[in-house]
N, C-alpha and C. Protein backbone atom coordinates (compact mmCIF):
# COMPACT_ATOMS: atom_id res chain seq x y z
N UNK A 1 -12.68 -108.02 115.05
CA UNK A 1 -13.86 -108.86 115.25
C UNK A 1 -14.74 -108.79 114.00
N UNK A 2 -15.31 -110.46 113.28
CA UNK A 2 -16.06 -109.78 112.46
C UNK A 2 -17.59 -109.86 112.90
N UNK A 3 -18.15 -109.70 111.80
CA UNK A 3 -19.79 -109.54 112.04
C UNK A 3 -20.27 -110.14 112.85
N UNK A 4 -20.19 -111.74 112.11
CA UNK A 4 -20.51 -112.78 112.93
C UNK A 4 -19.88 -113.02 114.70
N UNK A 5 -18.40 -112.71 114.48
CA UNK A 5 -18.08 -112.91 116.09
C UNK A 5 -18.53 -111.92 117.03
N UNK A 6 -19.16 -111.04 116.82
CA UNK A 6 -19.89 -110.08 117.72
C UNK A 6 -21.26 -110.95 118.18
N UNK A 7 -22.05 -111.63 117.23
CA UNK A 7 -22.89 -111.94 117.87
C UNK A 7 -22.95 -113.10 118.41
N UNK A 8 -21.93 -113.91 118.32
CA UNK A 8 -21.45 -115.06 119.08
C UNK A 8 -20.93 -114.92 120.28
N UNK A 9 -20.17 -113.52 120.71
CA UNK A 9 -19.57 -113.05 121.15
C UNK A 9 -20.35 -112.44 122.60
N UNK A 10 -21.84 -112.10 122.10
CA UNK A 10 -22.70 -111.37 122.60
C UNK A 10 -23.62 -112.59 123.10
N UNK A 11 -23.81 -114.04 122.35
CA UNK A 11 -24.24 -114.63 122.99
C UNK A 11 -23.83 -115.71 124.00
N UNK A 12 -22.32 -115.83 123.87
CA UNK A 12 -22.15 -116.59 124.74
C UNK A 12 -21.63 -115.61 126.22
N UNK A 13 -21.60 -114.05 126.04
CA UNK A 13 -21.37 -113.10 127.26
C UNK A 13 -22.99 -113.62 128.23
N UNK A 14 -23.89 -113.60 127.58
CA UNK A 14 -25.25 -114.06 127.82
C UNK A 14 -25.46 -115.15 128.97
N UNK A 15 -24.44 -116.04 128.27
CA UNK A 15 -24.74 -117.10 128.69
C UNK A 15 -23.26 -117.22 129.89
N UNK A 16 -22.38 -116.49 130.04
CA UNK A 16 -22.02 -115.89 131.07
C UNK A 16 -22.79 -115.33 132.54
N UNK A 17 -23.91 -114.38 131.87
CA UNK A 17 -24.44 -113.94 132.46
C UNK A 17 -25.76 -114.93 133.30
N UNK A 18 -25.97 -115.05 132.72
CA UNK A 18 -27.02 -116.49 133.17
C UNK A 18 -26.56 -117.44 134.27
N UNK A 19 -25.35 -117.76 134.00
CA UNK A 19 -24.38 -118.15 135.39
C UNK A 19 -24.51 -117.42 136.47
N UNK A 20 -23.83 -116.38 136.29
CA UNK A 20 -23.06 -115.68 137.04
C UNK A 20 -24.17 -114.54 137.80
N UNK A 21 -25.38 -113.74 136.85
CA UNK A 21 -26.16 -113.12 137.70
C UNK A 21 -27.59 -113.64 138.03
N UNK A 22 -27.43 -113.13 139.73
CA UNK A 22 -28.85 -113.93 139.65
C UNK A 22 -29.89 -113.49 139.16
N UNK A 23 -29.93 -112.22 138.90
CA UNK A 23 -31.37 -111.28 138.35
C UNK A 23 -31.73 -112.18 137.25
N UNK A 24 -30.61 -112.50 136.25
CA UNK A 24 -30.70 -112.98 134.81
C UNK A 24 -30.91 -114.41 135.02
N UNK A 25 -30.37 -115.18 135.68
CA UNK A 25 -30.40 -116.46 136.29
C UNK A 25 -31.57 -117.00 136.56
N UNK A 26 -32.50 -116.45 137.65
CA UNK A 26 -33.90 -116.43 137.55
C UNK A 26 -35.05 -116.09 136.47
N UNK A 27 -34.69 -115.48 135.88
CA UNK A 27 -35.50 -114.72 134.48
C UNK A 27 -35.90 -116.92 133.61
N UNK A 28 -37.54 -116.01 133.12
CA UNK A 28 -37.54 -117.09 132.26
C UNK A 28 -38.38 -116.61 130.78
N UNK A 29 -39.32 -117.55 129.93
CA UNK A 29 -39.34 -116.74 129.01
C UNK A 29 -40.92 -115.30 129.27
N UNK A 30 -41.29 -116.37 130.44
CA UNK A 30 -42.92 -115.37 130.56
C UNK A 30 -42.23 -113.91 132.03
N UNK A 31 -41.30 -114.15 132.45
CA UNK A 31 -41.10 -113.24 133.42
C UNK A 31 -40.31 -112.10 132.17
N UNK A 32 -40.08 -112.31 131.15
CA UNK A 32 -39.30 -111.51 129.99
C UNK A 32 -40.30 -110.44 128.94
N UNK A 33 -41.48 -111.20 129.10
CA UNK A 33 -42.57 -110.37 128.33
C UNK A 33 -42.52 -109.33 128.81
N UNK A 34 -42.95 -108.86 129.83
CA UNK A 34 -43.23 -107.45 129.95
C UNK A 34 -41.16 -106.20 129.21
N UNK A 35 -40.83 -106.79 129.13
CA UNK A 35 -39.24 -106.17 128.61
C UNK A 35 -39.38 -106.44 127.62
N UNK A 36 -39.57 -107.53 126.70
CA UNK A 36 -39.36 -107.64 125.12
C UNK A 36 -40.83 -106.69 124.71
N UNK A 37 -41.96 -106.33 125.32
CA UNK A 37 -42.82 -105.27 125.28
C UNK A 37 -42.37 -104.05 125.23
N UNK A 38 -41.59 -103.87 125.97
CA UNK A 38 -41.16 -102.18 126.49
C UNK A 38 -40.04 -101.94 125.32
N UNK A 39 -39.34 -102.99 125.46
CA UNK A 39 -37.97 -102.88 124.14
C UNK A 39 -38.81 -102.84 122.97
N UNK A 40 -39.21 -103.83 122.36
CA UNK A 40 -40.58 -103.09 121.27
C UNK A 40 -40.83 -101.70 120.99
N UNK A 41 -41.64 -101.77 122.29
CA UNK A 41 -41.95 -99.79 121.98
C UNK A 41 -41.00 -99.16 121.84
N UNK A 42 -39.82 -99.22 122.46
CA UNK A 42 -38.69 -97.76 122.43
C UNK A 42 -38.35 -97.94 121.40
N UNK A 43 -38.16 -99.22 120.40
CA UNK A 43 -37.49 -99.16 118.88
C UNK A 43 -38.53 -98.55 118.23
N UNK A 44 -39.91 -98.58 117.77
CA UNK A 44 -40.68 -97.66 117.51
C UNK A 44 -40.69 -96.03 117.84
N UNK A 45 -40.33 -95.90 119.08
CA UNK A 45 -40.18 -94.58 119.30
C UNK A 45 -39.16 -93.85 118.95
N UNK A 46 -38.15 -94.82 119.05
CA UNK A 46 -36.74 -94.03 117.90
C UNK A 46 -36.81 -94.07 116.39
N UNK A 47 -37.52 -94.84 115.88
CA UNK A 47 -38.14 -95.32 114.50
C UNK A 47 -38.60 -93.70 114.11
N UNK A 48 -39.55 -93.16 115.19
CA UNK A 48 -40.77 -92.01 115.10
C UNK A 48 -39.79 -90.50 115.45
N UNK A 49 -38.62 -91.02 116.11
CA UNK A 49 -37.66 -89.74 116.12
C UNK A 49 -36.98 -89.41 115.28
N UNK A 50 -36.75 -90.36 114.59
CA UNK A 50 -35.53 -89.94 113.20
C UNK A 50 -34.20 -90.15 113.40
N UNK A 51 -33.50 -90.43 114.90
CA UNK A 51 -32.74 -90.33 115.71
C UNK A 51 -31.95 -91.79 115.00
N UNK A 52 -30.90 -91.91 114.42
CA UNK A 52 -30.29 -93.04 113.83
C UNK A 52 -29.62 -93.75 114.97
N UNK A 53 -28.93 -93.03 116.02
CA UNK A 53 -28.13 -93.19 117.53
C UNK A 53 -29.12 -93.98 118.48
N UNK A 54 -30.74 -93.23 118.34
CA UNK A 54 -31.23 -93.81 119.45
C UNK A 54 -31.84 -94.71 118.70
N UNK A 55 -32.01 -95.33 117.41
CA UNK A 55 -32.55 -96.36 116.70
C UNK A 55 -31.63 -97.63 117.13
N UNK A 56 -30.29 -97.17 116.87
CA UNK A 56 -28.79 -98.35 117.20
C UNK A 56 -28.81 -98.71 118.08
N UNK A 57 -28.92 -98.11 119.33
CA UNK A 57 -29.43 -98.82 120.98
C UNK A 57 -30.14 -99.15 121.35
N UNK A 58 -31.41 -98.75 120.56
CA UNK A 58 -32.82 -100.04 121.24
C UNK A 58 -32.87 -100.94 120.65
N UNK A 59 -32.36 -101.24 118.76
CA UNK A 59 -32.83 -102.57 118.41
C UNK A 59 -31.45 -103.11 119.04
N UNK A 60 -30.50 -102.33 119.83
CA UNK A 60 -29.54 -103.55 120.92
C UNK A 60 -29.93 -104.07 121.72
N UNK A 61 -30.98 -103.15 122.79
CA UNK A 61 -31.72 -103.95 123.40
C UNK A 61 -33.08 -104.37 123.32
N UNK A 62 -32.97 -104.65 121.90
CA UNK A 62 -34.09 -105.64 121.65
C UNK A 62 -33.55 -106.87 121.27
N UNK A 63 -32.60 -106.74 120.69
CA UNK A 63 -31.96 -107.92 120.71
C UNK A 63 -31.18 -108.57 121.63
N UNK A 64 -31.19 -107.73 123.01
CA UNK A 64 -30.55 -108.37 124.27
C UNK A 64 -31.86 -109.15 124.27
N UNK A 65 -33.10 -109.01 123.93
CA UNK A 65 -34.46 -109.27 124.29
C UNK A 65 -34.23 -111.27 123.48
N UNK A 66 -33.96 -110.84 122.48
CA UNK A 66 -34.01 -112.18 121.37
C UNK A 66 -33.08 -113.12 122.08
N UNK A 67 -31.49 -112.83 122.33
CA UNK A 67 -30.69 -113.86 122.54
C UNK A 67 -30.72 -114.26 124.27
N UNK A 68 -31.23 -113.41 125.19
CA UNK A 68 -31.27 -114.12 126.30
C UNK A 68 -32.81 -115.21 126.23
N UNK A 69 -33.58 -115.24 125.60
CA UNK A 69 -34.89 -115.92 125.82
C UNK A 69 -33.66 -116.80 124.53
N UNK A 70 -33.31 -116.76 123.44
CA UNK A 70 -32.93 -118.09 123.14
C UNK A 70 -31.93 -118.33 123.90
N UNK A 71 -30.63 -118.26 124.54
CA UNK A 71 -30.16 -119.04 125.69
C UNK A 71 -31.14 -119.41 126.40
N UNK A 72 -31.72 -119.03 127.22
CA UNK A 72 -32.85 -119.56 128.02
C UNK A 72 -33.21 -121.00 127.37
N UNK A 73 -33.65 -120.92 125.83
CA UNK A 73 -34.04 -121.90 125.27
C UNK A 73 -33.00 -123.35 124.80
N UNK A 74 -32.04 -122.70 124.83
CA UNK A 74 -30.72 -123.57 124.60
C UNK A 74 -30.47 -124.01 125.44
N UNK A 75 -30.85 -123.63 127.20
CA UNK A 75 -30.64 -124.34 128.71
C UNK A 75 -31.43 -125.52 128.78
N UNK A 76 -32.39 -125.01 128.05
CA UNK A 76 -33.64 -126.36 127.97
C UNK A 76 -33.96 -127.62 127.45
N UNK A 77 -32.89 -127.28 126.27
CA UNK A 77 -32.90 -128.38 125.27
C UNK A 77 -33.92 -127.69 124.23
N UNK A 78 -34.32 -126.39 124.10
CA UNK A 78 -35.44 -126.47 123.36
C UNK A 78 -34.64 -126.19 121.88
N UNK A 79 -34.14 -125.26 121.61
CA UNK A 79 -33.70 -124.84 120.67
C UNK A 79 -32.07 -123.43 121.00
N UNK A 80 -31.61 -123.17 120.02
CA UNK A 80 -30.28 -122.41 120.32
C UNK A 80 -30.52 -120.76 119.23
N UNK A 81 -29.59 -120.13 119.72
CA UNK A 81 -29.89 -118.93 118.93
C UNK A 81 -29.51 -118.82 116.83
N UNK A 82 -28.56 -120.20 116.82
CA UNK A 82 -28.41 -120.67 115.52
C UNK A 82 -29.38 -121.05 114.54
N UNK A 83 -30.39 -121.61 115.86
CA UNK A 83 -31.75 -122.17 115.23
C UNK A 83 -32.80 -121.41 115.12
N UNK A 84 -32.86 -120.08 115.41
CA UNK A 84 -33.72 -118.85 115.46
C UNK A 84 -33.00 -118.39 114.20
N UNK A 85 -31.54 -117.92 113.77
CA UNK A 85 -31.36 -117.43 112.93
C UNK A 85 -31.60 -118.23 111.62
N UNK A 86 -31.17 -119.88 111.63
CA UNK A 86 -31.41 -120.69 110.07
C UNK A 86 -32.89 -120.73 110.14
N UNK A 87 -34.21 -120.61 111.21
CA UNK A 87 -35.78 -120.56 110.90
C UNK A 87 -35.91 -119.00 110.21
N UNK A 88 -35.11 -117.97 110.22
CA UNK A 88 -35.40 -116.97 109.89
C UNK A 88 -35.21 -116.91 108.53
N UNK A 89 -34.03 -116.97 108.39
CA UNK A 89 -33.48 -117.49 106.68
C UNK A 89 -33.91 -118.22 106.09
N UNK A 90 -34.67 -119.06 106.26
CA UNK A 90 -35.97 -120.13 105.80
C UNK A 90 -36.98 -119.42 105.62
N UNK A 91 -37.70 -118.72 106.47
CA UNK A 91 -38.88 -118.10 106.15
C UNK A 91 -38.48 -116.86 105.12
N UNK A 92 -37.48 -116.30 105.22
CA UNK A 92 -37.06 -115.11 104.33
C UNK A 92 -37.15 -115.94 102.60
N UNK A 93 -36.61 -117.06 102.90
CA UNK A 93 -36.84 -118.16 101.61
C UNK A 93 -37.81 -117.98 100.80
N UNK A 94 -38.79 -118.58 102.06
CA UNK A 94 -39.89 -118.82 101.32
C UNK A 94 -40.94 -117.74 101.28
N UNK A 95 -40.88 -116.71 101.80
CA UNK A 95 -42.08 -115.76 101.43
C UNK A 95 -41.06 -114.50 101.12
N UNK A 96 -40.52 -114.81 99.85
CA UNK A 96 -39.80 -114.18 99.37
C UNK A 96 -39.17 -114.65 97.37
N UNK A 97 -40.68 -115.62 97.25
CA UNK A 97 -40.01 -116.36 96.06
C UNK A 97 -39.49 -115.44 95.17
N UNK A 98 -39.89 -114.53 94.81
CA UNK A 98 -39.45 -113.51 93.70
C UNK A 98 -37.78 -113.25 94.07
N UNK A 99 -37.34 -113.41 94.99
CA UNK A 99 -36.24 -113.39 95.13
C UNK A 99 -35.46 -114.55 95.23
N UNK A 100 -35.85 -115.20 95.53
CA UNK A 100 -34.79 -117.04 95.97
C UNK A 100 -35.76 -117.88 95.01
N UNK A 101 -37.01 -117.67 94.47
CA UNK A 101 -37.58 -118.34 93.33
C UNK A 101 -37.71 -118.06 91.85
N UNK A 102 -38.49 -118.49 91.22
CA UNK A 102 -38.94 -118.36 90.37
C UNK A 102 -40.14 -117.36 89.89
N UNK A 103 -40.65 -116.97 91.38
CA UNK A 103 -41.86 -116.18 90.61
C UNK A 103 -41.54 -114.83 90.53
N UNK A 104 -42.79 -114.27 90.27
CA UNK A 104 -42.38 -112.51 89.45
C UNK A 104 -43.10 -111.66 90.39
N UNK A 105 -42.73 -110.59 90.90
CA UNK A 105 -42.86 -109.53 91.91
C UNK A 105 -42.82 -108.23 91.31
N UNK A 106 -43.32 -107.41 90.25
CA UNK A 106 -42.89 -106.29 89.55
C UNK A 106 -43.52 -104.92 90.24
N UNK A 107 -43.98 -105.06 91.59
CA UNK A 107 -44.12 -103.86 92.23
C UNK A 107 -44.54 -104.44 93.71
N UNK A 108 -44.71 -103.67 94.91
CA UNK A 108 -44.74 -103.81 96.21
C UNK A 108 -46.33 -104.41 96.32
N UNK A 109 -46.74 -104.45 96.05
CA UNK A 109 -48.40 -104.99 96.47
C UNK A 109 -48.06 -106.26 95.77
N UNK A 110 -47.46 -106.42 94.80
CA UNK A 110 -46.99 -108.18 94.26
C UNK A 110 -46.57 -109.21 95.43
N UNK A 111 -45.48 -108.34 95.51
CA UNK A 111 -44.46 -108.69 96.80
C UNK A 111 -45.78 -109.01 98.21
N UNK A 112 -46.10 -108.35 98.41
CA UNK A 112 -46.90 -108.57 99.68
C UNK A 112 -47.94 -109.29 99.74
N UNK A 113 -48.15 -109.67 97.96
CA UNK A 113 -49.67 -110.94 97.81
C UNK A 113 -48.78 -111.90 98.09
N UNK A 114 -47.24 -112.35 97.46
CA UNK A 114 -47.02 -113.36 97.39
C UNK A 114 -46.54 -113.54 98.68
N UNK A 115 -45.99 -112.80 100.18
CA UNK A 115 -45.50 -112.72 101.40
C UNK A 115 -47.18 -113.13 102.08
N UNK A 116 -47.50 -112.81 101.80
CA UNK A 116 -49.76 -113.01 102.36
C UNK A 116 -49.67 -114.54 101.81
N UNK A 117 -49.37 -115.28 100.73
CA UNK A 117 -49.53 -116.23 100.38
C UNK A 117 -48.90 -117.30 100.81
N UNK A 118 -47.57 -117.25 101.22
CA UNK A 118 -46.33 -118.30 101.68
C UNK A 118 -47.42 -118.14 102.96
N UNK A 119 -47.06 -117.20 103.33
CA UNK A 119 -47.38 -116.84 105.29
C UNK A 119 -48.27 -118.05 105.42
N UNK A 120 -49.82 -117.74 104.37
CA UNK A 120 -50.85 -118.53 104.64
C UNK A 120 -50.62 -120.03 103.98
N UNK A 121 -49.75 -120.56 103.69
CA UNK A 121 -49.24 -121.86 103.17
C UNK A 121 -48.82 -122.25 104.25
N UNK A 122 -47.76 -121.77 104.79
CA UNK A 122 -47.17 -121.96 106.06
C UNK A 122 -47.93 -122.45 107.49
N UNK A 123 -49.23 -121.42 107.59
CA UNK A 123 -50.20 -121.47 108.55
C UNK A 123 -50.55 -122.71 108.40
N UNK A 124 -51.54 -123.10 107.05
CA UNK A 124 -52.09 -124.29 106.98
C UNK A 124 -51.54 -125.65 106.76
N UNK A 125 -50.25 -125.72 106.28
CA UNK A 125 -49.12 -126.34 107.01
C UNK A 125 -49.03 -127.09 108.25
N UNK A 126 -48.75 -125.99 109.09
CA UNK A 126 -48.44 -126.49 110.65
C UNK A 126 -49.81 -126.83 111.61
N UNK A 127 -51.37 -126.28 110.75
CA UNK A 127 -52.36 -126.66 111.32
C UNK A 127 -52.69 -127.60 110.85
N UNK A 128 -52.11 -128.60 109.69
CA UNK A 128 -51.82 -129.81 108.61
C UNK A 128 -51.01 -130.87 110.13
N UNK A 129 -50.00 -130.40 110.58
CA UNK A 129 -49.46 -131.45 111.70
C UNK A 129 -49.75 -131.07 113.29
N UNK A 130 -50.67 -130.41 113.98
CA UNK A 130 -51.12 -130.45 115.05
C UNK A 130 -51.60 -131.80 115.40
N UNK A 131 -50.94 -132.33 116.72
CA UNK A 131 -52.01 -133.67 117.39
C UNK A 131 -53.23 -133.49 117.13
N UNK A 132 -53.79 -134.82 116.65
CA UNK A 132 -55.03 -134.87 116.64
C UNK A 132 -55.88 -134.24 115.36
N UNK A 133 -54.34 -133.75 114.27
CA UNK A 133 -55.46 -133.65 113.02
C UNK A 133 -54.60 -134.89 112.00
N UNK A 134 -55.85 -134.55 110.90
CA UNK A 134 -55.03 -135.58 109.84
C UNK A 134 -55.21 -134.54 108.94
């Protein structure tokens, strides 16, 4: 199996599951908050243990956290888990010019003006196409 077919692999078991159980079946994205909360914390708390084993199993189930709310979203028509990963790789793009651009980053506080800067391009951007503005 390679990289990629694990997580294809993992999301269409998902979407197995979504069928087939009703616990998961019923689940939607606001009955999921309180779990993508709790999964949160425990990857922090293995983060704070040092524990590399218990780091590998919570960001698993944190990422059980990511791909069942995007199936969920792919039931809807809203969007698919393909489209979570190419918005990610986009934003890695762009608040990342020193790497995929042209500009210059020669120490970590560089890096993080110019990641502070896309971010806030970005913001004013999408508050650029909200209904009701021009």
């Amino acid at each position: 199996m390679t990289e990629g077919s694990a997580l294809e692999a993992f999301a269409e078991q998902m979407r197995v599951l979504r069928r087939e159980c009703a616990w998961k079946r019923e689940q939607t994205h606001t009955s999921l908050v309180p779990f993508v909360r709790e999964e949160a914390e425990e990857v922090v708390e293995a983060i704070e243990s040092g524990d590399p084993a218990a780091l590998c199993d919570e960001l698993g189930d944190l990422l059980l956290q990511v791909v069942i709310h995007a199936v969920i979203a792919e039931e809807a028509g809203d969007f698919t888990l393909d489209d979570v990963a190419r918005g990610v790789i986009a934003k890695m793009e762009r608040r990342n010019p020193h790497v995929f651009g042209d500009a210059v980053a020669t120490d970590a506080a560089e890096v993080l003006r110019l990641w502070n800067a896309a971010k806030a391009a970005e913001k004013a951007e999408k508050a650029g196409h909200q209904p009701g503005t021009r």
